[in-house]
Protein backbone atom coordinates (compact mmCIF):
# COMPACT_ATOMS: atom_id res chain seq x y z
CA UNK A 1 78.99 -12.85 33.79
CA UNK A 2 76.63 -10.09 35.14
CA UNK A 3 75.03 -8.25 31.87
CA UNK A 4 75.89 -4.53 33.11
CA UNK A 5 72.84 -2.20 34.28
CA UNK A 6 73.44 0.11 31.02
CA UNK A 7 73.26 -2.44 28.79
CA UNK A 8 70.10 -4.00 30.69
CA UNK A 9 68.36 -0.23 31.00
CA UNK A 10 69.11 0.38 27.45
CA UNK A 11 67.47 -3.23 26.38
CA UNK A 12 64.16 -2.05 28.93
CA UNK A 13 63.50 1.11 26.70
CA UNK A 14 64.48 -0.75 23.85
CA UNK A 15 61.72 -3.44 24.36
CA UNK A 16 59.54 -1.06 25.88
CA UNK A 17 60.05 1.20 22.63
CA UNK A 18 59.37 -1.43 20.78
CA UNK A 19 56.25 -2.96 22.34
CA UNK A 20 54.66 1.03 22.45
CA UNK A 21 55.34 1.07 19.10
CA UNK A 22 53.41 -2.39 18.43
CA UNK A 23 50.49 -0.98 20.24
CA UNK A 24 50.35 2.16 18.30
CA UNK A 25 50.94 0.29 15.49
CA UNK A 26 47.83 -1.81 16.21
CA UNK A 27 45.87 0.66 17.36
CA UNK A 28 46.83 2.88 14.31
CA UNK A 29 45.41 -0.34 11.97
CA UNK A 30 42.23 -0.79 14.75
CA UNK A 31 41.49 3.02 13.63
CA UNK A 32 42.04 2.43 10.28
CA UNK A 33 39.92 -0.56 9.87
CA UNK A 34 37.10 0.72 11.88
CA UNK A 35 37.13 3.69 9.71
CA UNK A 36 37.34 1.38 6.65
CA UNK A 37 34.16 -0.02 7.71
CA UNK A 38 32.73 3.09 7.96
CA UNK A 39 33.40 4.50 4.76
CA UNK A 40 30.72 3.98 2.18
CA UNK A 41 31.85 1.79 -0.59
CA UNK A 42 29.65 3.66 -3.38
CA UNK A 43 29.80 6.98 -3.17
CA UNK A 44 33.96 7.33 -4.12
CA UNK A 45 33.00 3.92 -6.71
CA UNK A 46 33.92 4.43 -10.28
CA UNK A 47 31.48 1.02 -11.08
CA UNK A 48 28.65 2.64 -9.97
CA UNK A 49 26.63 6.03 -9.34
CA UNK A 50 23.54 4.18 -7.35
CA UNK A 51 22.24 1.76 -5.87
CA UNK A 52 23.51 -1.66 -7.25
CA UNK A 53 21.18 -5.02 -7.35
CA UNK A 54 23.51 -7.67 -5.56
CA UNK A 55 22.72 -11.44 -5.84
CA UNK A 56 24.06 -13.88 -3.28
CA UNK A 57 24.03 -17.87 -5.10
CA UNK A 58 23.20 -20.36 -2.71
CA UNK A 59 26.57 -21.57 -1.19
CA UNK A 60 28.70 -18.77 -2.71
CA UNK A 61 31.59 -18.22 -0.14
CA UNK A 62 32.85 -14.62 1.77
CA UNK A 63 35.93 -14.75 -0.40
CA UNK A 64 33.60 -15.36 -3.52
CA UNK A 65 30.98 -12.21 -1.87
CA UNK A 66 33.87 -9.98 -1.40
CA UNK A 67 35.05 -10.45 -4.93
CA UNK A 68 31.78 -9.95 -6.78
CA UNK A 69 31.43 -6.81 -4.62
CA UNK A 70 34.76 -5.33 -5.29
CA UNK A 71 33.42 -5.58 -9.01
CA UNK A 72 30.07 -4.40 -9.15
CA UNK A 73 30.26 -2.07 -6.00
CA UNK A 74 34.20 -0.78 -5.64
CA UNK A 75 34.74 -2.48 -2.43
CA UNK A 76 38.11 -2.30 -1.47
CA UNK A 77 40.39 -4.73 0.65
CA UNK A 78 38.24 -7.62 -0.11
CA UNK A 79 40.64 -10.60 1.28
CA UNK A 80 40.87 -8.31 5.04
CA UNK A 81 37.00 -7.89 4.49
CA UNK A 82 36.35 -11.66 4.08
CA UNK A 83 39.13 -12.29 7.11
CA UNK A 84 37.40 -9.78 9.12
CA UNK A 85 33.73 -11.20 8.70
CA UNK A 86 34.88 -15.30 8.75
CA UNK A 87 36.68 -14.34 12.05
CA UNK A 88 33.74 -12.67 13.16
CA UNK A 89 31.84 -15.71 12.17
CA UNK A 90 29.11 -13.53 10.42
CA UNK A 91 29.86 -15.41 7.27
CA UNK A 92 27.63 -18.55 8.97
CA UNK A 93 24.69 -15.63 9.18
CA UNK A 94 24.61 -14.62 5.94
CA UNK A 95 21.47 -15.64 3.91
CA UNK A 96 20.90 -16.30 0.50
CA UNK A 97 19.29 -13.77 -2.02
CA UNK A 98 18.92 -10.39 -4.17
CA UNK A 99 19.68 -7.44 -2.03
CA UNK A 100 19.46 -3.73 -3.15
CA UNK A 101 23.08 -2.32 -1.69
CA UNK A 102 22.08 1.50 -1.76
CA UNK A 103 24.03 4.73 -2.10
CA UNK A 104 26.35 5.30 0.74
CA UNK A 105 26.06 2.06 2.66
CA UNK A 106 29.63 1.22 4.56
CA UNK A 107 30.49 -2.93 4.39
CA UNK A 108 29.55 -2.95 8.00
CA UNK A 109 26.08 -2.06 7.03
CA UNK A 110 26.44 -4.25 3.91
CA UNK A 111 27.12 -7.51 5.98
CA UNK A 112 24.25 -6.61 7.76
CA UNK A 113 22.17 -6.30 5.08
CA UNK A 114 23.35 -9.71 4.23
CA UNK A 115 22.55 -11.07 7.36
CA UNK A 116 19.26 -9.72 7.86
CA UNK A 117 17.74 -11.66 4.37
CA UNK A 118 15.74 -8.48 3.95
CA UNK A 119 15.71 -9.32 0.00
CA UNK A 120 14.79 -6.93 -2.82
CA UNK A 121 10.49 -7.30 -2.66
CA UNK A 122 8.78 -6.56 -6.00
CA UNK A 123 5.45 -5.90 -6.56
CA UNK A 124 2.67 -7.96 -9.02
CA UNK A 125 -0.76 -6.14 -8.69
CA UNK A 126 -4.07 -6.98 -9.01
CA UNK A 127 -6.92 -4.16 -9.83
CA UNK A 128 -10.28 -4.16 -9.05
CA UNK A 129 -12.83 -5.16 -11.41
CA UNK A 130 -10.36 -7.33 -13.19
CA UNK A 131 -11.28 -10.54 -14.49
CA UNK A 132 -9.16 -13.54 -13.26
CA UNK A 133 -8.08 -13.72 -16.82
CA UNK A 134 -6.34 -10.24 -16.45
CA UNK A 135 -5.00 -11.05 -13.42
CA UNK A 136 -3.00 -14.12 -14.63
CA UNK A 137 -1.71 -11.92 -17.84
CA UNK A 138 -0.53 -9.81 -15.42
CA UNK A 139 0.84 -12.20 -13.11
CA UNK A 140 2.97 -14.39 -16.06
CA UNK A 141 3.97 -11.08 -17.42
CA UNK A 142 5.97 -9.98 -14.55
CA UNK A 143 9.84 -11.51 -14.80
CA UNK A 144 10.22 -11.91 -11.20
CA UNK A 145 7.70 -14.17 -10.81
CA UNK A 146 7.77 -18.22 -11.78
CA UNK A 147 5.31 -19.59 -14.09
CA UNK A 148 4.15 -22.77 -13.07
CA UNK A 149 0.24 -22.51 -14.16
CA UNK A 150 0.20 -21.11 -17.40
CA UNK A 151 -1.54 -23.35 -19.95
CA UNK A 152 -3.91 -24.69 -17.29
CA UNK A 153 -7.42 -24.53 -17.21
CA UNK A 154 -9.76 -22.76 -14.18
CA UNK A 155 -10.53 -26.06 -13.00
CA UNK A 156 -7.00 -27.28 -12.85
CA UNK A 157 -5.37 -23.70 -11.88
CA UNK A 158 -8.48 -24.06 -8.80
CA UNK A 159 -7.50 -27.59 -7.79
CA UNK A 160 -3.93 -27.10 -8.47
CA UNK A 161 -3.90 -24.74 -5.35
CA UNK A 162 -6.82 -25.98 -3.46
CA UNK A 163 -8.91 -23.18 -3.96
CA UNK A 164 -12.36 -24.49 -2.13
CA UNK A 165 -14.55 -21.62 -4.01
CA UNK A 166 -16.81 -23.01 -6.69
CA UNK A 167 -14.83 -20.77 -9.62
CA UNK A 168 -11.58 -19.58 -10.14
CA UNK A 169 -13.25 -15.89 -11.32
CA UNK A 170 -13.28 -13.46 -8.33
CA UNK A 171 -11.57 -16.15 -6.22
CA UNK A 172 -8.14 -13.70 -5.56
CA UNK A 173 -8.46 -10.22 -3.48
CA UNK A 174 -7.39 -7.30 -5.96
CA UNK A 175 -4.09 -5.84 -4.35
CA UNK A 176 -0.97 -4.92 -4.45
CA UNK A 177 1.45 -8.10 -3.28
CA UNK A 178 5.09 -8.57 -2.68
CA UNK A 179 7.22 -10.61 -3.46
CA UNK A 180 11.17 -11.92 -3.88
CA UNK A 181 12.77 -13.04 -7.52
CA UNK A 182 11.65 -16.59 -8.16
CA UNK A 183 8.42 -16.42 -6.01
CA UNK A 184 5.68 -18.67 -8.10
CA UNK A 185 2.52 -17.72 -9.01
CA UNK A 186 1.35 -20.52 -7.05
CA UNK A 187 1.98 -18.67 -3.70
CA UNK A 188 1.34 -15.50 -5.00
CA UNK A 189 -2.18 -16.53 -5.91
CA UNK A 190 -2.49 -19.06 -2.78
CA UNK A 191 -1.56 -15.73 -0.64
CA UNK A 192 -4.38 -13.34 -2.75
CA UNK A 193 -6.88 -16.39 -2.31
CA UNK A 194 -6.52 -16.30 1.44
CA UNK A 195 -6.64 -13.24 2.21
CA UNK A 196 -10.16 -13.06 -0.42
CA UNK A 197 -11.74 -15.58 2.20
CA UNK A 198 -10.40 -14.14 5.73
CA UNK A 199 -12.14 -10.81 4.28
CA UNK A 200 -15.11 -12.27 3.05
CA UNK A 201 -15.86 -14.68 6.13
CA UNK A 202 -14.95 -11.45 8.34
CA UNK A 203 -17.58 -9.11 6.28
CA UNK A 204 -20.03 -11.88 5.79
CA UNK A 205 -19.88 -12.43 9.81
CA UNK A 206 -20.93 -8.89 10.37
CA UNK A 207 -23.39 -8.58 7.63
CA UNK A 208 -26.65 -6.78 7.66
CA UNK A 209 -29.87 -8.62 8.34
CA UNK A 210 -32.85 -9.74 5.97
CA UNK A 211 -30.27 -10.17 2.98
CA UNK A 212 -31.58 -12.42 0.00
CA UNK A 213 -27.73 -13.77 0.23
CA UNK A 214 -27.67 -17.54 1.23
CA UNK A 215 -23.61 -17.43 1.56
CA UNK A 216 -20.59 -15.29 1.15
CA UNK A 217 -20.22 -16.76 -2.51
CA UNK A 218 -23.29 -15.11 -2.67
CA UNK A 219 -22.13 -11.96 -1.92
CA UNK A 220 -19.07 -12.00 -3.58
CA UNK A 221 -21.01 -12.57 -6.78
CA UNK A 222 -22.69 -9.38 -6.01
CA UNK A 223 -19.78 -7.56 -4.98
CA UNK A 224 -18.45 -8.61 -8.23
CA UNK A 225 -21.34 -6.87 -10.51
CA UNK A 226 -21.08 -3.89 -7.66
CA UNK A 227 -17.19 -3.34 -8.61
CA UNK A 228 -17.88 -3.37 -12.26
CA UNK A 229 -20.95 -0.99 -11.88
CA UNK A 230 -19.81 1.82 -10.02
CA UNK A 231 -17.66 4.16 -11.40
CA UNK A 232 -17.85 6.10 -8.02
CA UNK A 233 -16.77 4.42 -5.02
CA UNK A 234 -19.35 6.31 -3.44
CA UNK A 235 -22.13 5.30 -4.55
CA UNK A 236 -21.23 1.37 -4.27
CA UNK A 237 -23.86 1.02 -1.31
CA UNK A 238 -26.51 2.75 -3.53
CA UNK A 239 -26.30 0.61 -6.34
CA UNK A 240 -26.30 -2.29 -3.92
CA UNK A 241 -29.51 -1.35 -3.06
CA UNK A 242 -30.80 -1.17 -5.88
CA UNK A 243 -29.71 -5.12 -6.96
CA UNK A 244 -31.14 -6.11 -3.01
CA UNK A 245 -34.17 -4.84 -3.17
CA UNK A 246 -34.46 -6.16 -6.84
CA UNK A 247 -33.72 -9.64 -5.41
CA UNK A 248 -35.88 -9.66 -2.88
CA UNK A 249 -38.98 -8.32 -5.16
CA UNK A 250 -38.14 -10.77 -7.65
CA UNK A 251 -36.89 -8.66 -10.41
CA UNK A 252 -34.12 -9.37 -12.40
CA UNK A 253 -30.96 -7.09 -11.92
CA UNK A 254 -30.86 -6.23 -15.59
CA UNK A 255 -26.97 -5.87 -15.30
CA UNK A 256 -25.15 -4.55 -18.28
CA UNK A 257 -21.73 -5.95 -17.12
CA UNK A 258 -22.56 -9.02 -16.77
CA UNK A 259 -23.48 -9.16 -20.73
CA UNK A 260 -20.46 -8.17 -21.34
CA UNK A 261 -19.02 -10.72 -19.04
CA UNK A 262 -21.29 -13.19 -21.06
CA UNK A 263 -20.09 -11.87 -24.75
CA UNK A 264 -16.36 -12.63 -23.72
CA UNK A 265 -14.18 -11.62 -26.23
CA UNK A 266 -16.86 -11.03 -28.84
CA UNK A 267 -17.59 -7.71 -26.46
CA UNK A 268 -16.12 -4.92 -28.94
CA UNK A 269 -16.95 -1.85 -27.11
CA UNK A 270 -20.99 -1.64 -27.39
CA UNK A 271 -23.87 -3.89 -26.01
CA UNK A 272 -26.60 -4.07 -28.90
CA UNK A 273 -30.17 -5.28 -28.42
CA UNK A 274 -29.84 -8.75 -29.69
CA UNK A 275 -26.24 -9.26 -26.64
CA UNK A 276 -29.05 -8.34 -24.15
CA UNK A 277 -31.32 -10.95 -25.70
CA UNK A 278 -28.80 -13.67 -25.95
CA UNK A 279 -28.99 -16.55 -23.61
CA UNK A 280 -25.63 -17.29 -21.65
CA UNK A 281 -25.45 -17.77 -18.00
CA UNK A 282 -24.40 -14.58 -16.66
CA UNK A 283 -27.18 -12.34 -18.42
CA UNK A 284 -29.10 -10.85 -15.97
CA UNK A 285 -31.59 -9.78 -18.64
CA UNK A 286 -32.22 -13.26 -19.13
CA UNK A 287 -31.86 -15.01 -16.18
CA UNK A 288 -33.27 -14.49 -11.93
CA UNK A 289 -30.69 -13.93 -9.49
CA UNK A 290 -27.42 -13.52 -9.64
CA UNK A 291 -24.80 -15.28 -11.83
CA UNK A 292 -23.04 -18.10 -11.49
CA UNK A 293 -20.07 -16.87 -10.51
CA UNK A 294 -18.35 -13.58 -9.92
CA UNK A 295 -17.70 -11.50 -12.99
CA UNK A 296 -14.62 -9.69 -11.74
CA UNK A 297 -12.42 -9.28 -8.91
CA UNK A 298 -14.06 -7.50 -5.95
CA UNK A 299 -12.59 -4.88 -3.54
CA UNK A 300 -13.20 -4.72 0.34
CA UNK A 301 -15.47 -1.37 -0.38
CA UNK A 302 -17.63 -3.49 -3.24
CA UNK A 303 -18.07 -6.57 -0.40
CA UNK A 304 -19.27 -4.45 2.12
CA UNK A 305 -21.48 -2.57 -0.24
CA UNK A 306 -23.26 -5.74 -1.34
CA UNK A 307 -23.48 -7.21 2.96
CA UNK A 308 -24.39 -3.53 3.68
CA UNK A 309 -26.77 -1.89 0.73
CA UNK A 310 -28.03 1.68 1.37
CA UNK A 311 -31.63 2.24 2.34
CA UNK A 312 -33.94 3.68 0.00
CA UNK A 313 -36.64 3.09 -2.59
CA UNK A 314 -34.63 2.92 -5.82
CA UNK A 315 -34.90 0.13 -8.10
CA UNK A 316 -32.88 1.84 -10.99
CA UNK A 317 -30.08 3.57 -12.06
CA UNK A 318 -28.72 4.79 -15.22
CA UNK A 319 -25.10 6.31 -16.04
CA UNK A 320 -24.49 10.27 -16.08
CA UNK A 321 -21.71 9.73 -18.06
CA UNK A 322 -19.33 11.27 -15.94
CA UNK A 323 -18.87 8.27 -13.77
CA UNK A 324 -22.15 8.91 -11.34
CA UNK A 325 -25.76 7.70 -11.79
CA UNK A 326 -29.29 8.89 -11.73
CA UNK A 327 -31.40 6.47 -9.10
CA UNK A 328 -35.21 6.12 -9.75
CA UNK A 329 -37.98 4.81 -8.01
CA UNK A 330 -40.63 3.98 -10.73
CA UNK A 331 -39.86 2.84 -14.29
CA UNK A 332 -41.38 5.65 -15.64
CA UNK A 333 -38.88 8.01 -14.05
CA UNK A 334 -35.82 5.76 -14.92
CA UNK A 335 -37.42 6.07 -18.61
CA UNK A 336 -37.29 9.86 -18.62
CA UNK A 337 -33.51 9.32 -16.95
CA UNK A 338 -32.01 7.47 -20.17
CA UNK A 339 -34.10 9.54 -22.07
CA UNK A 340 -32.47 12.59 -20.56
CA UNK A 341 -28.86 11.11 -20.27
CA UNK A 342 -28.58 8.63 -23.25
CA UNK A 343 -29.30 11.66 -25.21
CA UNK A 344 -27.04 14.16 -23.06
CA UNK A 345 -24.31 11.11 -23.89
CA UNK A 346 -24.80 10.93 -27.64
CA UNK A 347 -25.01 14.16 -28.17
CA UNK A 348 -21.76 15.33 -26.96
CA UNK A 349 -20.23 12.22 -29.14
């Protein structure tokens, strides 16, 4: 039997009622999930009024991800945020690691983040005219990093991470360096010990002429007892002078950090006559040449002082007290120089 036309019109708008209202349905939940992507998950949060420190566990799961940021961030809809990202197949992207999910950032921008492995980087730093004793204390102290030397000795902290350098002491660049939760010291210091020798090779390689340097140990050694001299950076490539044209005339450079580097931790503030008198290996009162090893960590500015001293005819210098130095010529007029600011120095104590 023939179905009638009004029956089969009203069963075309029917179905063609119902299938507009499908697709405004679906484009009603297209708008609304695009706009749920868009919407930072923070800002409205009750859990959390900045940005939050999120840690993704080696093999943790999207449905496991979406939970733990519902918690600590306010994420809503997490089982349609997993669906959406598995479907996606961004889930297979997603890397490892401690992100920093800031203020205002929409889940879109959140599984990006997550995809991206741009972790949290935290920062261990090294300061010029530190010993490599400091620099360890400093480097064990900081909780992101992974202790793996401590207890060792130079020798077995040197071989340990195949530092070719004859000492451990000045053997790392002073800087700032970054670094992700659970980095080791090992590749922190591996990283600070190579960049120490591309600088030094690349200084050394452009170094002035006539030195009484036989190799860039040499000069780091010098650069060493420049750092711990100067108390202005600009006058680095004066006092280098000074300690070349010492070397070269035979003189001893008559260092007063290098005592101190000799005392250890009997140093208590003051260098009295008998500490200049004693015998150790790094007095320069006592012994020619330079040390046998750095006494500190060097900067760039204290290497290319010592492979590019400032002309001039000083062979002396003594301390202003206000961080600067008087340069002399002649004995006699470094003589009057302490004279004038030894006495300048005490009597203002």
């Amino acid at each position: 039997m023939a179905i009638p036309a009004s029956v089969y019109r009203k069963g075309v708008i029917i179905a063609a009622v119902s299938m507009l209202t499908l697709c405004m349905a679906a484009i009603a939940i297209i708008v609304w999930f695009n706009r749920y992507l868009e919407t930072p998950v923070i800002a409205s949060s009750e859990q959390a009024a900045g940005d939050i420190v999120f840690t993704i566990e080696p093999g943790s799961g999207m449905n496991q991800i979406a939970a733990e940021l519902t918690v600590e961030s306010g994420l809503k809809w997490p089982g349609l945020y997993s669906l959406w990202v598995r479907y996606l197949g961004l889930d297979r992207q997603i890397q490892a690691g401690e992100y920093r999910i800031e203020q205002n950032m929409t889940p879109r921008e959140i599984v990006d983040l997550f995809i991206s492995g741009k972790h949290i980087q935290y920062p261990v730093q090294f300061i010029e005219g530190w010993t490599v004793d400091q620099a360890l204390a400093a480097l064990w102290a900081t909780d992101t990093v992974e202790a793996t030397l401590q207890g060792l000795s130079h020798d077995e902290i040197k071989e340990r991470l195949g530092i070719t350098f004859p000492a451990l002491e000045g053997s790392f660049f002073p800087d700032t360096y970054f670094h992700t939760r659970g980095t080791t010291d090992q590749q922190i210091l591996r990283q600070a010990s190579n960049r120490l020798t591309t600088l030094l090779n690349e200084a050394w390689q452009e170094r002035a002429e006539n030195l009484p340097l036989n190799s860039p140990w040499d000069a780091m050694i010098l650069a060493s007892v420049i750092e711990r001299e100067a108390g202005n950076h600009a006058e680095k490539a004066d006092i280098a002078g000074v300690f070349v044209r010492r070397l070269q005339q035979g003189m001893r450079l008559q260092s007063d950090p290098t005592v101190i580097y000799g005392m250890g931790e009997r140093y208590q503030g003051n260098i009295r006559r008998q500490d200049l008198r004693e015998e150790t290996p790094w007095n320069t009162y006592r012994i020619n040449g330079l040390p046998p090893t750095p006494i500190a960590l060097a900067g760039y500015e204290s290497i290319v002082a010592a492979l590019h001293p400032a002309d001039g005819d000083s062979l002396y210098f003594v301390s202003r007290g206000d961080g600067s130095h008087q340069f002399s010529a002649t004995l006699e007029a470094h003589n009057k120089a302490v004279n004038q600011y030894i006495r300048n120095q005490n009597d203002s104590q």
